[in-house]
C-alpha atoms as a PDB file:
ATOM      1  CA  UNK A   1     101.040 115.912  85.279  1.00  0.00           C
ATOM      2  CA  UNK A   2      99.249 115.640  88.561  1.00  0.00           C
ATOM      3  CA  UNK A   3      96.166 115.787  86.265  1.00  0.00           C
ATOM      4  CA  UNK A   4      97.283 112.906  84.577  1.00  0.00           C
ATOM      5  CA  UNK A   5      98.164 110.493  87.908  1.00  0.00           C
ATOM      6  CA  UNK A   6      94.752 111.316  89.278  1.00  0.00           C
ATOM      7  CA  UNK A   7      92.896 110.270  85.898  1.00  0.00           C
ATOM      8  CA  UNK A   8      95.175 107.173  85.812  1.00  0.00           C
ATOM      9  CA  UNK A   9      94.815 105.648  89.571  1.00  0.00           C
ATOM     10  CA  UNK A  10      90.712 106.852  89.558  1.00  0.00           C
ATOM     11  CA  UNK A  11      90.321 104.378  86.468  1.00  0.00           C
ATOM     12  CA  UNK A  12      92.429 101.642  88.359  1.00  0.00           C
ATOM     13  CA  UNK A  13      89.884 102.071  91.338  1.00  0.00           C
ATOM     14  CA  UNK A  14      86.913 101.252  88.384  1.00  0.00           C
ATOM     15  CA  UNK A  15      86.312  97.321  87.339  1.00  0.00           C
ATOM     16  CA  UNK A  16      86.676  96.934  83.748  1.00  0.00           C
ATOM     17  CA  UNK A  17      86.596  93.634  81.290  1.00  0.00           C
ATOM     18  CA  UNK A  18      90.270  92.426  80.124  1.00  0.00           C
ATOM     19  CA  UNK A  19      91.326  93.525  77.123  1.00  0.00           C
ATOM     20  CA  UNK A  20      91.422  91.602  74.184  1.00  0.00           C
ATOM     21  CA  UNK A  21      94.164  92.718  72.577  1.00  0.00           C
ATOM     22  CA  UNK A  22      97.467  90.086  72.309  1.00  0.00           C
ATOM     23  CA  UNK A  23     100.711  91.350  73.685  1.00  0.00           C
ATOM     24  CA  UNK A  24     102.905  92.472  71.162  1.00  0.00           C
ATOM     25  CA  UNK A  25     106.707  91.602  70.829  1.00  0.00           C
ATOM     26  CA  UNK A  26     109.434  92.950  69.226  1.00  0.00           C
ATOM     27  CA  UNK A  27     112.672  91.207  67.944  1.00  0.00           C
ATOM     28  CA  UNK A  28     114.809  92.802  70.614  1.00  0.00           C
ATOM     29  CA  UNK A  29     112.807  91.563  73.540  1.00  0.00           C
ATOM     30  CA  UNK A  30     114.564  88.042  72.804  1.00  0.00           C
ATOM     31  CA  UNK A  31     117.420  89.604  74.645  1.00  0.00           C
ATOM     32  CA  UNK A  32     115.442  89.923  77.650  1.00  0.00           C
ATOM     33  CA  UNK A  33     116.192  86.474  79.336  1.00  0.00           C
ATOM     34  CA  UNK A  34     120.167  87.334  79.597  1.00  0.00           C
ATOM     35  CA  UNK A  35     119.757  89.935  81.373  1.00  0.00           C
ATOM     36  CA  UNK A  36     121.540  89.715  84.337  1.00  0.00           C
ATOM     37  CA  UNK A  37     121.379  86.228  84.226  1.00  0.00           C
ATOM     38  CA  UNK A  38     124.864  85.436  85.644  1.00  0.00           C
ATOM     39  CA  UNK A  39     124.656  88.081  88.050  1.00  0.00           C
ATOM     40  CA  UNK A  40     121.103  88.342  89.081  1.00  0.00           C
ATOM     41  CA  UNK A  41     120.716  85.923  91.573  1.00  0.00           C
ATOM     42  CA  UNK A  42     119.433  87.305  94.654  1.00  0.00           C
ATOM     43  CA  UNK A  43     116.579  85.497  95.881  1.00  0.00           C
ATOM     44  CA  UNK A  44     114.227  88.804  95.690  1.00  0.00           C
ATOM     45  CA  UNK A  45     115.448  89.526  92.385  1.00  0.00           C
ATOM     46  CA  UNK A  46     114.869  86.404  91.227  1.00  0.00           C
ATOM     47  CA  UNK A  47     111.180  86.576  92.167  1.00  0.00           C
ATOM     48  CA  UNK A  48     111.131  90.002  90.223  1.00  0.00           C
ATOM     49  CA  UNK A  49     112.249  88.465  87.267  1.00  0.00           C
ATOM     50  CA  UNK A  50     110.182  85.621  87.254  1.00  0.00           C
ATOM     51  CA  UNK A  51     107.040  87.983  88.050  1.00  0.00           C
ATOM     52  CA  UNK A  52     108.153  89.484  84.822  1.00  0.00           C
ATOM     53  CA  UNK A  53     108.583  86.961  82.688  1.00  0.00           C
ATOM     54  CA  UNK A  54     105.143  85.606  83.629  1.00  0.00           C
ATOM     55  CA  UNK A  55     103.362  89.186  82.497  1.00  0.00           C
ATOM     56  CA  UNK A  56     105.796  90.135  79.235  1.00  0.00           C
ATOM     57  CA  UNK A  57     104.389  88.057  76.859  1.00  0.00           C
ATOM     58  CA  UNK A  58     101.193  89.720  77.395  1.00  0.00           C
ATOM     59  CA  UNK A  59     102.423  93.557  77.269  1.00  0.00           C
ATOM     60  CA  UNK A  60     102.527  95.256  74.145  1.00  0.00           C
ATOM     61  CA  UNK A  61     106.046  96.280  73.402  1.00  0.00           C
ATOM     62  CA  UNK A  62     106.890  99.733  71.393  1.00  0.00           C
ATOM     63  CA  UNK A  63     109.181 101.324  69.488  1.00  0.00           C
ATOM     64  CA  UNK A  64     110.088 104.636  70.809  1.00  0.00           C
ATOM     65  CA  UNK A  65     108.750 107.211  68.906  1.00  0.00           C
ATOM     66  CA  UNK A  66     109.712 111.156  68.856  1.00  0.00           C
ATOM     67  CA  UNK A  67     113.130 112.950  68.280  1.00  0.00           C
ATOM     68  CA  UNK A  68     116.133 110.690  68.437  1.00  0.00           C
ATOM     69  CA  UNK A  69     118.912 112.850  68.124  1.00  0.00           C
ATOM     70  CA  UNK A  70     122.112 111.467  69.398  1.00  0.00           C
ATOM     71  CA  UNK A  71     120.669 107.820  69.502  1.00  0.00           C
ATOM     72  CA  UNK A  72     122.698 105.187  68.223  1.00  0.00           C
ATOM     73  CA  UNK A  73     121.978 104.355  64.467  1.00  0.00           C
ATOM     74  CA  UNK A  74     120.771 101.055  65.601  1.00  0.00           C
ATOM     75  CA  UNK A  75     118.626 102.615  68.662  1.00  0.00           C
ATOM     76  CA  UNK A  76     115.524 101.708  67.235  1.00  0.00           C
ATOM     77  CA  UNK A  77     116.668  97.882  66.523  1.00  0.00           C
ATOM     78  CA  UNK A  78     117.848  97.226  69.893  1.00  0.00           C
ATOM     79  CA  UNK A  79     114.991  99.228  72.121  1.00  0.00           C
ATOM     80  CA  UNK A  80     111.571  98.666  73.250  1.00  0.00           C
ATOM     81  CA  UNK A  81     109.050 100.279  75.554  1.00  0.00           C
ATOM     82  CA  UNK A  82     105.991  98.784  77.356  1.00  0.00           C
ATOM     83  CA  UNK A  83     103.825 100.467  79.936  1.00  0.00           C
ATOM     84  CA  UNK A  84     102.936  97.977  83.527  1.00  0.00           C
ATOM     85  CA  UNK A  85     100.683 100.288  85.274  1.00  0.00           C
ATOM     86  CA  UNK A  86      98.349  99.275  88.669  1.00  0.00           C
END
């Protein structure tokens, strides 16, 4: 793993062009705007989210893949992953 974290942060410290690949959403990330939203209201949290909001349409969302034993039946409809690395 250590490995891994100094590959990743040396190619953050190289200057690369954007990519040109479209973020990619799934159905489930329409949820994402209620979250919280009655109880998130702290002015630093606020900020977070509207960081957020301002980069997801551009990250490519993900089903997760591998063994799902003991998820939900429905796991797969109501679950996404995207990676935010820098």
């Amino acid at each position: 793993m250590q490995a891994s974290l100094h590959k990743a942060f040396a190619a953050l410290d190289a200057v690369n062009p954007e990519g040109g690949a479209a973020g990619r959403q799934l159905p489930v990330c329409g949820f994402l705007r209620n979250v919280g939203a009655d109880t998130l209201n702290a002015p630093d949290v606020v900020r977070l989210m509207e960081a957020f909001f301002a980069l997801e349409p551009a990250l490519a969302w993900m089903r997760r893949a591998g063994d799902l034993t003991g998820a939900s039946e429905n796991f797969t409809q109501n679950h996404a992953n995207a990676v935010i690395f820098g």
